[in-house]
C-alpha atoms as a PDB file:
ATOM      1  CA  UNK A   1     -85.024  23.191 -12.620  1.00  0.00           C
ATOM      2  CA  UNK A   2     -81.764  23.731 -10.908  1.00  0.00           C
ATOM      3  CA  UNK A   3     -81.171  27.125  -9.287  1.00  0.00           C
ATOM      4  CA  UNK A   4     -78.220  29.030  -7.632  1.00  0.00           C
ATOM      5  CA  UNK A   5     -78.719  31.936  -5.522  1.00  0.00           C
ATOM      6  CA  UNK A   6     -75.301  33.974  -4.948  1.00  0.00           C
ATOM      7  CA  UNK A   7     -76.301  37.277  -2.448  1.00  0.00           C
ATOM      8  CA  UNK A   8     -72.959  38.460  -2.407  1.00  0.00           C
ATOM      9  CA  UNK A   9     -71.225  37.364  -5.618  1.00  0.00           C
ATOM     10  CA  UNK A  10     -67.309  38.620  -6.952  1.00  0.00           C
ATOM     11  CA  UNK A  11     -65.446  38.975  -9.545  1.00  0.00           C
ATOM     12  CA  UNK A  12     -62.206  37.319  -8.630  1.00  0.00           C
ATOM     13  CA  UNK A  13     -59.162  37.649  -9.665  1.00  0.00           C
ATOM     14  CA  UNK A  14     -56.351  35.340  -9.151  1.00  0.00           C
ATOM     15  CA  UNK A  15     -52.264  35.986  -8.958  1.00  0.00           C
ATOM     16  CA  UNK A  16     -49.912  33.084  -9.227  1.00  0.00           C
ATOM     17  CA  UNK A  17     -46.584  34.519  -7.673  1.00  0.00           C
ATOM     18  CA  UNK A  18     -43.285  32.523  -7.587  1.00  0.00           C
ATOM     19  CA  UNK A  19     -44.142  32.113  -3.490  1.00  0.00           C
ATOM     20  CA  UNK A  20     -45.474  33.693  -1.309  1.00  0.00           C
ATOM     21  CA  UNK A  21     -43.667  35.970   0.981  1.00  0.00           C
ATOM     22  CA  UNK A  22     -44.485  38.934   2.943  1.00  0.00           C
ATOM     23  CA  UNK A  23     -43.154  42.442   3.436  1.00  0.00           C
ATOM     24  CA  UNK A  24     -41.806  42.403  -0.055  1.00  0.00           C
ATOM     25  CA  UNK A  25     -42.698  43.315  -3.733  1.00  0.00           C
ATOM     26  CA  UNK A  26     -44.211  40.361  -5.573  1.00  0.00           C
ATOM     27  CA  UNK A  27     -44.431  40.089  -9.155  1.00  0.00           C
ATOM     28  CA  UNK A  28     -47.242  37.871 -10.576  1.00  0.00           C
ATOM     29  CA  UNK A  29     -45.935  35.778 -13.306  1.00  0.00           C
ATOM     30  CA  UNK A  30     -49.987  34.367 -14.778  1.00  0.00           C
ATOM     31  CA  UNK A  31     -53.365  36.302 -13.531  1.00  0.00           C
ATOM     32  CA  UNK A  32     -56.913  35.354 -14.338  1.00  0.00           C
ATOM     33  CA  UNK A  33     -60.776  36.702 -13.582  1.00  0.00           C
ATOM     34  CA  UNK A  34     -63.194  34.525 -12.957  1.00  0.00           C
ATOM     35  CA  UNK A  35     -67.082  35.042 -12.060  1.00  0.00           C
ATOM     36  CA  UNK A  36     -67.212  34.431  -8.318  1.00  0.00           C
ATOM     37  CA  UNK A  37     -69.307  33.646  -5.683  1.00  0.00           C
ATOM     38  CA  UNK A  38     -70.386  30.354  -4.200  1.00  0.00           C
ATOM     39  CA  UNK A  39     -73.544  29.758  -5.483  1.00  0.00           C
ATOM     40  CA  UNK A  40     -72.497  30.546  -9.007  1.00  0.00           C
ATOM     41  CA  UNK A  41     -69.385  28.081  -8.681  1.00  0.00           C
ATOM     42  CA  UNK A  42     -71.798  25.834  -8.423  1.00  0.00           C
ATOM     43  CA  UNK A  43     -73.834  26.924 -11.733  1.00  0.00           C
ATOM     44  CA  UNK A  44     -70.719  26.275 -13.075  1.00  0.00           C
ATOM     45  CA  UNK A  45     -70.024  22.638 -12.146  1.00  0.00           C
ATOM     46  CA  UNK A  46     -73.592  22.238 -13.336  1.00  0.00           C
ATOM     47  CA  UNK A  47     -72.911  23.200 -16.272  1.00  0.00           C
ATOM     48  CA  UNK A  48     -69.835  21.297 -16.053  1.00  0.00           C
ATOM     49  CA  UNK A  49     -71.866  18.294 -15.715  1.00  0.00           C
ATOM     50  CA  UNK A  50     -73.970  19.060 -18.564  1.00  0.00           C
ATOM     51  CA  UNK A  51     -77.261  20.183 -16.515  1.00  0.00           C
ATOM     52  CA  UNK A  52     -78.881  23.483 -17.251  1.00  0.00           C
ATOM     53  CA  UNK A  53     -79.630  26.248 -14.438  1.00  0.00           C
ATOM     54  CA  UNK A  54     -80.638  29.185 -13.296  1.00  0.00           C
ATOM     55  CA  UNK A  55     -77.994  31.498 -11.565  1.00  0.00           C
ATOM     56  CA  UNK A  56     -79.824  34.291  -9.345  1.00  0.00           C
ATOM     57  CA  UNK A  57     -77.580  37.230  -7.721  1.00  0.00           C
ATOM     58  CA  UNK A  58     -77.701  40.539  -6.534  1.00  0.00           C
ATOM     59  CA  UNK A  59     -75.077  42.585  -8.747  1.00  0.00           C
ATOM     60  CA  UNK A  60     -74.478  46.377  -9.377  1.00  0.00           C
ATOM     61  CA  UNK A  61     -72.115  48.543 -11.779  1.00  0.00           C
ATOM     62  CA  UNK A  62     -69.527  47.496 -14.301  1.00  0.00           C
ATOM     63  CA  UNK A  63     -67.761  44.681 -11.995  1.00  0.00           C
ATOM     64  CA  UNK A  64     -71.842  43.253 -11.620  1.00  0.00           C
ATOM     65  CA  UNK A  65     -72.223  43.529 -15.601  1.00  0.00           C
ATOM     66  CA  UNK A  66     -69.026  41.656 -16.155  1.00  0.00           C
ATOM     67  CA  UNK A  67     -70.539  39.007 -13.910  1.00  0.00           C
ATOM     68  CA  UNK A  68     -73.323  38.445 -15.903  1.00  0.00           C
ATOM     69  CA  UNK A  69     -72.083  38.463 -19.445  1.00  0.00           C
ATOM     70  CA  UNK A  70     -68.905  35.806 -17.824  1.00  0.00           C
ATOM     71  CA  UNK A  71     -71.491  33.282 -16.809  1.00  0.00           C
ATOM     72  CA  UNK A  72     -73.654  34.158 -19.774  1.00  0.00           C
ATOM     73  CA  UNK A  73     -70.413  33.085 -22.165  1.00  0.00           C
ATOM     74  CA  UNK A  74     -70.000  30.017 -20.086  1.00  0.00           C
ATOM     75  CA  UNK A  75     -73.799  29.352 -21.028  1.00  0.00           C
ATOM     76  CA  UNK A  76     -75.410  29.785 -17.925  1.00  0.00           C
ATOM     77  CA  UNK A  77     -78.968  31.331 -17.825  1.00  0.00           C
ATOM     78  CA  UNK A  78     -78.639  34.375 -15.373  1.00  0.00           C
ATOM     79  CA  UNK A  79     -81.443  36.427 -13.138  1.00  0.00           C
ATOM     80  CA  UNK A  80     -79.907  39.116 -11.638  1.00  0.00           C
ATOM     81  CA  UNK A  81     -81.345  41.840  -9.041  1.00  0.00           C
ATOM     82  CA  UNK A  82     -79.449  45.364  -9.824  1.00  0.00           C
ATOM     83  CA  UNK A  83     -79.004  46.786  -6.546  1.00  0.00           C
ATOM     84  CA  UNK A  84     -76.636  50.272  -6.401  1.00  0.00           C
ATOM     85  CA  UNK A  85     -73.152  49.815  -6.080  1.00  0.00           C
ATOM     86  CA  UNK A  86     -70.563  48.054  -7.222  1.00  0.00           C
ATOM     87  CA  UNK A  87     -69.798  44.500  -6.944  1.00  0.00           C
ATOM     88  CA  UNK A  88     -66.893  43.219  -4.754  1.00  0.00           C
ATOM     89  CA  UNK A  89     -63.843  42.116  -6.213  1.00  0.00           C
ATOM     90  CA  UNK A  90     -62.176  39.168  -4.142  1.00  0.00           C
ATOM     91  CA  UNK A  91     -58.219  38.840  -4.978  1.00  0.00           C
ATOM     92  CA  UNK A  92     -55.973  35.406  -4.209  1.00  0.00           C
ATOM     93  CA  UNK A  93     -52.427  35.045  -4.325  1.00  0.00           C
ATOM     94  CA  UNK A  94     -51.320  31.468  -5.174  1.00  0.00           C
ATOM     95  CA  UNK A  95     -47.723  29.733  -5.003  1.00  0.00           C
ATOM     96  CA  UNK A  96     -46.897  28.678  -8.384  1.00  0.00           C
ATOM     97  CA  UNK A  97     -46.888  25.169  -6.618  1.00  0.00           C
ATOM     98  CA  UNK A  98     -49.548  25.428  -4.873  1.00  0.00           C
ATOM     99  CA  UNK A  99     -48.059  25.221  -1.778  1.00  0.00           C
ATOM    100  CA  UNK A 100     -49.640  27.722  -0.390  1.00  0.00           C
ATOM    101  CA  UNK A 101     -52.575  30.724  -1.330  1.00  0.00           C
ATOM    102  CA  UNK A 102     -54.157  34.176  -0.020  1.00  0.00           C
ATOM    103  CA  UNK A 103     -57.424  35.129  -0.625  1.00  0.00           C
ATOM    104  CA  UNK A 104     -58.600  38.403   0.295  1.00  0.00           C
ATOM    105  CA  UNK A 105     -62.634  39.550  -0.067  1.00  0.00           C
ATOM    106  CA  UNK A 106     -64.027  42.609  -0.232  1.00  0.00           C
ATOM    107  CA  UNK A 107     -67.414  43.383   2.096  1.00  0.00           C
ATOM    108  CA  UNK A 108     -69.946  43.715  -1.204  1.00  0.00           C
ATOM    109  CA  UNK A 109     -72.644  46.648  -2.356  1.00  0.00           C
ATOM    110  CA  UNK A 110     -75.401  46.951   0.436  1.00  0.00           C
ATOM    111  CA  UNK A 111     -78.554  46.113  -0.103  1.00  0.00           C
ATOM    112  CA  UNK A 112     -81.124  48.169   1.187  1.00  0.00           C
ATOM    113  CA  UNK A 113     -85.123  46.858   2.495  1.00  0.00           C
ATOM    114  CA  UNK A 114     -86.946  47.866  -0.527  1.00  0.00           C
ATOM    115  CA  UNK A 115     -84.094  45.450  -2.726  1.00  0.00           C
ATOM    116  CA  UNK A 116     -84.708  42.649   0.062  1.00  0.00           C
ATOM    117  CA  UNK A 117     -88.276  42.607  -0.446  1.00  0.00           C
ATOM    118  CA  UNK A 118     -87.624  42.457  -4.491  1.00  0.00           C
ATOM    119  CA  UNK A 119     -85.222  39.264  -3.702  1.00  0.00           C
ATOM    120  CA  UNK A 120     -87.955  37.845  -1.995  1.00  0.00           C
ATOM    121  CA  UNK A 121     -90.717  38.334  -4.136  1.00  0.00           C
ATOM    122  CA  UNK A 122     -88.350  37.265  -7.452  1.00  0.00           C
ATOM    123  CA  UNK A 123     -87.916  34.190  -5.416  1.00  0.00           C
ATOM    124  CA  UNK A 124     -91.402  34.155  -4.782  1.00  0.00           C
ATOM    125  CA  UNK A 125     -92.282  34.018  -8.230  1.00  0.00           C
ATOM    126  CA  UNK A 126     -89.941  31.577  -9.566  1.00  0.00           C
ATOM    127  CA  UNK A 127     -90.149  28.401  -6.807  1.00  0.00           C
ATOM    128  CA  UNK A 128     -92.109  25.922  -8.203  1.00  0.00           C
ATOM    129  CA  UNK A 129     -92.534  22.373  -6.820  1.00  0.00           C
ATOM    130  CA  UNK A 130     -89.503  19.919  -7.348  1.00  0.00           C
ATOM    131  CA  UNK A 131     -86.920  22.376  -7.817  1.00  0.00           C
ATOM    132  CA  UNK A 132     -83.811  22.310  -6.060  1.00  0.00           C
ATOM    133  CA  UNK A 133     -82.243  25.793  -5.281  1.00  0.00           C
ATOM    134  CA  UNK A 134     -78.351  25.960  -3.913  1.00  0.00           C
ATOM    135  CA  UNK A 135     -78.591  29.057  -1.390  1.00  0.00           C
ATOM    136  CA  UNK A 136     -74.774  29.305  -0.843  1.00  0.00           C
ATOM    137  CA  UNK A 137     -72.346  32.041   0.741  1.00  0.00           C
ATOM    138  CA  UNK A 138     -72.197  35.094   2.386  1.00  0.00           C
ATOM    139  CA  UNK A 139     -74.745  38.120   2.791  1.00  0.00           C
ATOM    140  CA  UNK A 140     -74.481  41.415   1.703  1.00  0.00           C
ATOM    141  CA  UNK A 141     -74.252  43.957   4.036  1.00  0.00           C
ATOM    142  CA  UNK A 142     -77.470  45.336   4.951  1.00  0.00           C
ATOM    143  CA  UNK A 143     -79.562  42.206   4.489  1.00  0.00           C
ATOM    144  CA  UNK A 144     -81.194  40.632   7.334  1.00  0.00           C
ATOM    145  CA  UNK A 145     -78.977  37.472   9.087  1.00  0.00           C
ATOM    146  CA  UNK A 146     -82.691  36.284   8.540  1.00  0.00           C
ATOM    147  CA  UNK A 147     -82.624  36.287   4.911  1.00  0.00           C
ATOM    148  CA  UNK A 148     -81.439  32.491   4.158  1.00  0.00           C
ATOM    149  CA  UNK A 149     -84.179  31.220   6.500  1.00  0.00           C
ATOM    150  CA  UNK A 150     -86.662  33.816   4.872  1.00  0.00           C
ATOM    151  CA  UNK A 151     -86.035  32.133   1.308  1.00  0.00           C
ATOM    152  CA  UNK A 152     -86.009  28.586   2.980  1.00  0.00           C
ATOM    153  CA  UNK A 153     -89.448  29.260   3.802  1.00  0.00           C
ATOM    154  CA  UNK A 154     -90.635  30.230   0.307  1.00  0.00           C
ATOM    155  CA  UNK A 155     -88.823  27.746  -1.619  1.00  0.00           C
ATOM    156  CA  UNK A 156     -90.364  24.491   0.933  1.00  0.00           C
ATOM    157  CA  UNK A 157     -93.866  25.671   0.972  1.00  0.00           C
ATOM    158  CA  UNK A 158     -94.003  26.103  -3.019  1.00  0.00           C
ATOM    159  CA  UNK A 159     -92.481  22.516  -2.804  1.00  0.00           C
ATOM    160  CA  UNK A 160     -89.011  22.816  -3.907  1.00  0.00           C
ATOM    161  CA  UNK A 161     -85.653  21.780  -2.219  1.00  0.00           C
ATOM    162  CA  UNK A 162     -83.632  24.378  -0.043  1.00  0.00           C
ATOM    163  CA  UNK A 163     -79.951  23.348   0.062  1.00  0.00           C
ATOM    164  CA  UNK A 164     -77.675  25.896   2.513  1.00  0.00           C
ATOM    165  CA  UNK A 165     -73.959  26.286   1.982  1.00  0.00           C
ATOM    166  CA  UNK A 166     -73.566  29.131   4.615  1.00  0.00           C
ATOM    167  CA  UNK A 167     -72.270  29.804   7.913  1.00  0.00           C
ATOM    168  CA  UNK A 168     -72.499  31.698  11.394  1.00  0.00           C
ATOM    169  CA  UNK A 169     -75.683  32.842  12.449  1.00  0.00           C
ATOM    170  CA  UNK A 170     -77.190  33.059   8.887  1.00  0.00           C
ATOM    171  CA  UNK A 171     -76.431  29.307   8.934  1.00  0.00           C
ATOM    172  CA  UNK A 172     -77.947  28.581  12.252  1.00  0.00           C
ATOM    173  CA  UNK A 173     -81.111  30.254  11.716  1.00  0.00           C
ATOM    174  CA  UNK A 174     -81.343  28.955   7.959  1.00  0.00           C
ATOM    175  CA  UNK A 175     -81.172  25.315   9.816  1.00  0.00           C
ATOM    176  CA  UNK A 176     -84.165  26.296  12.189  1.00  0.00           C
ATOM    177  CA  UNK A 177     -86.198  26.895   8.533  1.00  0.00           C
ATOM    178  CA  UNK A 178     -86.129  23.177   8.060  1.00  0.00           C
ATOM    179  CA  UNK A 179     -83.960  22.823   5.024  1.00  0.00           C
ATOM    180  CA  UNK A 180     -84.114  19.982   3.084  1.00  0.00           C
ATOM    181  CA  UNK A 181     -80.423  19.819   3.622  1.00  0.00           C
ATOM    182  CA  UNK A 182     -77.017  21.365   4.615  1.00  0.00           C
ATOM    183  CA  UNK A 183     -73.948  21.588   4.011  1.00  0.00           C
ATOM    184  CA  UNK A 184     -71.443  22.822   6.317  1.00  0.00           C
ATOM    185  CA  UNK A 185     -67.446  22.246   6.452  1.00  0.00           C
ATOM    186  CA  UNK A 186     -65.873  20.510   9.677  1.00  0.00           C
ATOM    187  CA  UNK A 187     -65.239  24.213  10.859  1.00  0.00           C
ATOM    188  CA  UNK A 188     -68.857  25.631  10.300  1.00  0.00           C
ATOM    189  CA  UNK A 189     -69.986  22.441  11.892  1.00  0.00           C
ATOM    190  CA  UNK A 190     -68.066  22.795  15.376  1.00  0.00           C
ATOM    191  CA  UNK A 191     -69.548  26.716  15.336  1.00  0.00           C
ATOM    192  CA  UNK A 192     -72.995  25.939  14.553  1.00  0.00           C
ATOM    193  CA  UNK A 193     -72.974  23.053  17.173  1.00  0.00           C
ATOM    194  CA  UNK A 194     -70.671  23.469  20.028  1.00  0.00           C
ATOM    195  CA  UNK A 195     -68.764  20.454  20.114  1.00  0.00           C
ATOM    196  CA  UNK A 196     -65.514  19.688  18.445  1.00  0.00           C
ATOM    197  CA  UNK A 197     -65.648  18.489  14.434  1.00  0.00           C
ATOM    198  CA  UNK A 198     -61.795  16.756  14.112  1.00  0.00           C
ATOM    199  CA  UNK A 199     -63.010  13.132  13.320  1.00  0.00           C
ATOM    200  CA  UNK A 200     -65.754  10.969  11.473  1.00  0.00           C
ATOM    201  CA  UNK A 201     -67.131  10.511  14.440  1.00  0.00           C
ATOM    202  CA  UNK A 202     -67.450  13.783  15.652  1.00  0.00           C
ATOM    203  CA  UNK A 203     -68.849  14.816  12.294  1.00  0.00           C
ATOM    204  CA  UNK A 204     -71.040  12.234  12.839  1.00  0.00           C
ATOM    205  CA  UNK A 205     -72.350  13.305  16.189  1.00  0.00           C
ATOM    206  CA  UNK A 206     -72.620  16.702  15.385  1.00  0.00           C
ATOM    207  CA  UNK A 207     -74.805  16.057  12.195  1.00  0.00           C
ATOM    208  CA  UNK A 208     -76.992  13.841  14.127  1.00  0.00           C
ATOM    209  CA  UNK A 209     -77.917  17.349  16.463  1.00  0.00           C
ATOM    210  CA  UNK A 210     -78.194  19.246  13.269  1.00  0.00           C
ATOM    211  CA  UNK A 211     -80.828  16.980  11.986  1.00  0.00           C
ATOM    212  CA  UNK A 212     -82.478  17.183  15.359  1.00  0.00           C
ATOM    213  CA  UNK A 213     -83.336  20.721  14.813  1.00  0.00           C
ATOM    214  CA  UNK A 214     -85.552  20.054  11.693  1.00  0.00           C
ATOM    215  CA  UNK A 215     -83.135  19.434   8.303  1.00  0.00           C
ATOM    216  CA  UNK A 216     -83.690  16.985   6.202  1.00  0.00           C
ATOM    217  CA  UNK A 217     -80.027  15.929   5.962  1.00  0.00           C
ATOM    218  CA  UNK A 218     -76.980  16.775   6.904  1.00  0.00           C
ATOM    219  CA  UNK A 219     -73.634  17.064   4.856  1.00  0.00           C
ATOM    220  CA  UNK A 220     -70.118  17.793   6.850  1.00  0.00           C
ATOM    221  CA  UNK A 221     -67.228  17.765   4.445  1.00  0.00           C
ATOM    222  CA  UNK A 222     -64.041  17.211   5.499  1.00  0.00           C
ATOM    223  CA  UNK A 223     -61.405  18.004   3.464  1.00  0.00           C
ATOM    224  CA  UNK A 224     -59.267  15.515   1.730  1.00  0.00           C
ATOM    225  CA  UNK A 225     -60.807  13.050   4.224  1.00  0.00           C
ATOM    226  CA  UNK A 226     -64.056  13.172   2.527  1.00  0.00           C
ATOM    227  CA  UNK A 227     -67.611  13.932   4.107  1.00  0.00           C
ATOM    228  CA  UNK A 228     -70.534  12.317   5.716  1.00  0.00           C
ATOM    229  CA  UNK A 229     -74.440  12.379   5.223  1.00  0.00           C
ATOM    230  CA  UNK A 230     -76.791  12.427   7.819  1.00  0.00           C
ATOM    231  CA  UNK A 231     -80.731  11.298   6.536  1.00  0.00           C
ATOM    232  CA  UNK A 232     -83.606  10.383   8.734  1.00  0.00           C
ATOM    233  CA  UNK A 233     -82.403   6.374   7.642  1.00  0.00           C
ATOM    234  CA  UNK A 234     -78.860   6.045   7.599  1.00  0.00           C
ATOM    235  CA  UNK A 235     -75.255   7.676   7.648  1.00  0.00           C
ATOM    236  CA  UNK A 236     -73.064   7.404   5.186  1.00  0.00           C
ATOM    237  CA  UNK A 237     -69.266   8.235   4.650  1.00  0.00           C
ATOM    238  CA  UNK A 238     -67.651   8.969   1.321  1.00  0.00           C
ATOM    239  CA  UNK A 239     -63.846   9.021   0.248  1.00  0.00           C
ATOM    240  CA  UNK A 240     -62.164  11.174  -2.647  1.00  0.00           C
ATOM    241  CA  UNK A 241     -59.981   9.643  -5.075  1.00  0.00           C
ATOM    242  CA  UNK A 242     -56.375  10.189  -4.194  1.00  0.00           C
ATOM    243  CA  UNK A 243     -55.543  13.784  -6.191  1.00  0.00           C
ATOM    244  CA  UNK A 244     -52.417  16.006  -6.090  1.00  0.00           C
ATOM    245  CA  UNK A 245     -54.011  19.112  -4.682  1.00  0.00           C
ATOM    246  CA  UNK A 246     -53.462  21.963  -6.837  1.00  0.00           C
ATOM    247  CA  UNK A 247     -56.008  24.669  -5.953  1.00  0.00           C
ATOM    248  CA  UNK A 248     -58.936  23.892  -3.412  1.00  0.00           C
ATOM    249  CA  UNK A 249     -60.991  26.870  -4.058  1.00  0.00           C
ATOM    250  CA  UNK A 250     -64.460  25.563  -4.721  1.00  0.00           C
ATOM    251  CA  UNK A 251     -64.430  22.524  -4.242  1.00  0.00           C
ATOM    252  CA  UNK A 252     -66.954  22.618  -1.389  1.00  0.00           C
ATOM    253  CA  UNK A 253     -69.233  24.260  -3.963  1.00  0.00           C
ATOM    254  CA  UNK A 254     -68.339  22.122  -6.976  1.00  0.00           C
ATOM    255  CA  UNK A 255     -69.276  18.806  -4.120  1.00  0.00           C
ATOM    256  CA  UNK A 256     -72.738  20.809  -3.288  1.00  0.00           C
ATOM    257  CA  UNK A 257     -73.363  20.847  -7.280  1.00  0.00           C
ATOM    258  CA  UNK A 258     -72.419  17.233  -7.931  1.00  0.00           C
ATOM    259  CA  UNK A 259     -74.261  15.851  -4.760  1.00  0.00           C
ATOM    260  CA  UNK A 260     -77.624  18.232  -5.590  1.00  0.00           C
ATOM    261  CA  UNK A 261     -77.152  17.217  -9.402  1.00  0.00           C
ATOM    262  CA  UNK A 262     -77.239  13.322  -8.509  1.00  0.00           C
ATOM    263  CA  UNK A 263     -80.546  13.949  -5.826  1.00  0.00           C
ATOM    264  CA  UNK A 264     -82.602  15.895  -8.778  1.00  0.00           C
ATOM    265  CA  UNK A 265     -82.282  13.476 -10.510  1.00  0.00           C
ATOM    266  CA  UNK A 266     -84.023  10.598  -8.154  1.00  0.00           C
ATOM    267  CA  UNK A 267     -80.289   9.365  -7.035  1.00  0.00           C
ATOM    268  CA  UNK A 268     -79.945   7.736  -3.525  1.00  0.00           C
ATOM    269  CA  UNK A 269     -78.301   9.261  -1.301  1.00  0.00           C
ATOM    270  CA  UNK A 270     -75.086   7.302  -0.625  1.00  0.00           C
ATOM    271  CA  UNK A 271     -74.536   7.825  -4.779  1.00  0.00           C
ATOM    272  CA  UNK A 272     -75.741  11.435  -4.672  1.00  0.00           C
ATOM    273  CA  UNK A 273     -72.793  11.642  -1.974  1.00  0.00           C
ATOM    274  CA  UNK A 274     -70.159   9.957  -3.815  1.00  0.00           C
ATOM    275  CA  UNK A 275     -70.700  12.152  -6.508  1.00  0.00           C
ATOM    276  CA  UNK A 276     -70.675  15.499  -4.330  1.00  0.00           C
ATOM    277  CA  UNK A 277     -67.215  13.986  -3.065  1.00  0.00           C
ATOM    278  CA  UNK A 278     -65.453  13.720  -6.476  1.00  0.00           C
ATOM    279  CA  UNK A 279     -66.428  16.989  -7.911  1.00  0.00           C
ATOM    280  CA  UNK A 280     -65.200  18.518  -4.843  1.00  0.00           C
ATOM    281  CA  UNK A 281     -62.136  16.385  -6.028  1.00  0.00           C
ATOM    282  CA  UNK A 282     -62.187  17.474  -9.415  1.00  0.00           C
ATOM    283  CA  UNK A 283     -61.809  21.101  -8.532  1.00  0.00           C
ATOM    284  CA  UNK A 284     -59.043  20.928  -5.801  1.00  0.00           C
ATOM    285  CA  UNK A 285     -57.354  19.121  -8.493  1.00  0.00           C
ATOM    286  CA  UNK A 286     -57.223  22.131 -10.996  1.00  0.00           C
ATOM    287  CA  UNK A 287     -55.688  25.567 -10.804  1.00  0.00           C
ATOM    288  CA  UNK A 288     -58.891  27.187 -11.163  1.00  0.00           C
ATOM    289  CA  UNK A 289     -62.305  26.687 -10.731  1.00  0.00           C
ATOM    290  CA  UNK A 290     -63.138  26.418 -14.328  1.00  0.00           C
ATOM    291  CA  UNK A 291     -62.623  23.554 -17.178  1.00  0.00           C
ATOM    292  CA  UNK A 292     -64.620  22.366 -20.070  1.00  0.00           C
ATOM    293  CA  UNK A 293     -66.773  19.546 -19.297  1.00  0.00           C
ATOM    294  CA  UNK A 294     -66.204  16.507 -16.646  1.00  0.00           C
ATOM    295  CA  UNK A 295     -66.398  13.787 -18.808  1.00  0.00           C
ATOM    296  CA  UNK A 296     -62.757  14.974 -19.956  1.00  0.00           C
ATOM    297  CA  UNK A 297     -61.482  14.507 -16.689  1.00  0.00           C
ATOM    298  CA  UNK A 298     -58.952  11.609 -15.576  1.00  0.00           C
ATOM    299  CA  UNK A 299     -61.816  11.674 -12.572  1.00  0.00           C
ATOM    300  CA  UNK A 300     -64.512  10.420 -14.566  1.00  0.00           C
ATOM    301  CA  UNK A 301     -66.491   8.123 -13.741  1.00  0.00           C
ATOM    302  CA  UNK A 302     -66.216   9.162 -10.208  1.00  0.00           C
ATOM    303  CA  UNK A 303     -64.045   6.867  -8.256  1.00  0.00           C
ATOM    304  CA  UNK A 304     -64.766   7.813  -4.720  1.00  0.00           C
ATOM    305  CA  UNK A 305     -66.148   5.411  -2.086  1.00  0.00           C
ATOM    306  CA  UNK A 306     -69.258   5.494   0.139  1.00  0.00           C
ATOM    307  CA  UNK A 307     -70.184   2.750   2.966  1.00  0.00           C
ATOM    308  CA  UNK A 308     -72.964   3.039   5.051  1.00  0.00           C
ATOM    309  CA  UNK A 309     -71.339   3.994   8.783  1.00  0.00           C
ATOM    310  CA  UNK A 310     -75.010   3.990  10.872  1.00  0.00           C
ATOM    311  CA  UNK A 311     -78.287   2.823  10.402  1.00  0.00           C
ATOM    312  CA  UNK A 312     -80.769   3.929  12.892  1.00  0.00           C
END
């Protein structure tokens, strides 16, 4: 089974505005909502893909309630933990050519101990041996900077997969868990390890040190240039498909999905990778993080490239 976990999920709503300009009045000329929050973008491009999951959040009040029957009319299986509250709503501004965005996010319900102990024993109850679970995005306030690494712990030793999509120091103590791998962009990459992430080779230096601290493998995406995968046997570098970038949004989570999609199901991981890399595509390539299924798409089959950079 493939599961999402989304602490801190949105509902987000999204302006398109002739340009964008500050100091004045602007007058949005299209809106939409969509259900938000990293870990359930990537429910999405699962079921995108055609592969059933499990999206797990912590919600609260109406905005939490339209969360849940969203991804429940996208068909997506939801278990939620109803904390008090309300659920943030996150707000972007985009140029009507996508020239340019704003995206502003709201801070989230808090979560108190007695909910954190009911994540983790929900968790608890549900990890089962070769699962993969997607821990992705922020924390609430009031949960533990521990909490990633916490759920890390009880996913690995009922034998399922921990993937992280996270960063500062809830990143850098997830990675001390021992994932079985990470994710982090170019600028997540240079804070968790010190050392500059502006080329391939940087990226693949500093995912060589992340690796070194007990994950499995590492993943540093890198924009339009593409990303590269660290494993205990080789490196690997992938490259998108030339796109015209409309909205890139999600497509860090919607690369997560594809590249976890292609390892459950016994991929290796240079094509697991090359996957990841055009559904991140796929996504900056549309004005929204949603569309019907990827086989529609002018990016399917996946046309990115991997080649093997290192092997140790």
């Amino acid at each position: 089974m493939l599961y999402s976990i989304t602490l801190n999920p949105a509902v987000d709503r999204e302006l398109t505005v002739p340009e964008i300009a500050f100091d004045e009045v602007l007058r949005a000329s299209a809106s939409r909502v969509d259900y938000g929050g990293k870990g359930f973008n990537v429910s999405r491009m699962w079921a995108s893909l055609g592969a059933a999951s499990v999206a797990l959040g912590v919600a609260g009040g109406r905005s939490g309630q339209l969360l849940a029957e969203g991804l429940a009319g996208l068909d997506i299986e939801t278990d939620f933990l109803w904390i008090p509250g309300e659920t943030r709503t996150n707000v972007s501004i985009v140029a009507a050519d996508h020239s340019h965005y704003i995206k502003v996010n709201e801070a989230g319900p808090a979560m108190d101990a007695s909910a954190y102990q009911a994540l983790l024993d929900k968790v608890m109850n549900l990890a089962r041996t070769g699962d993969w679970w997607v821990l992705a995005g922020s924390l609430p306030p009031g949960a533990p900077v521990t909490a990633y690494a916490d759920l890390i712990r009880i996913i690995q030793k009922a034998g399922g997969h921990a993937v992280l999509d996270a960063s500062g120091q809830a990143l850098a103590l997830g990675c001390q868990a021992g994932p079985h791998l990470v994710k982090p962009n170019a600028v997540e990459a240079e804070a968790l390890t010190g050392r500059p992430v502006e080329t391939m080779d940087d990226a693949i230096a500093a995912a060589g040190q992340i690796r070194a601290w007990g994950v499995g493998a590492v993943v540093i995406s890198m924009g339009a240039a593409g990303a590269v995968m660290a494993t205990e046997a080789d490196v690997w570098q992938a490259s998108p498909p030339p796109i015209r970038e409309r909205n890139p949004i999600g497509a860090g989570d919607s690369m997560v999905a594809g590249l976890v999609w292609r390892l459950a199901q016994g991929a290796p991981p240079e094509e697991a990778l090359r996957w990841g890399v055009a559904c991140g595509a796929a996504t900056a390539a549309t004005s929204g993080p949603a569309w019907g299924p990827l086989n529609r798409s002018p990016l399917w089959p996946p046309p990115s490239q991997c080649r093997l950079l290192e092997n140790p």
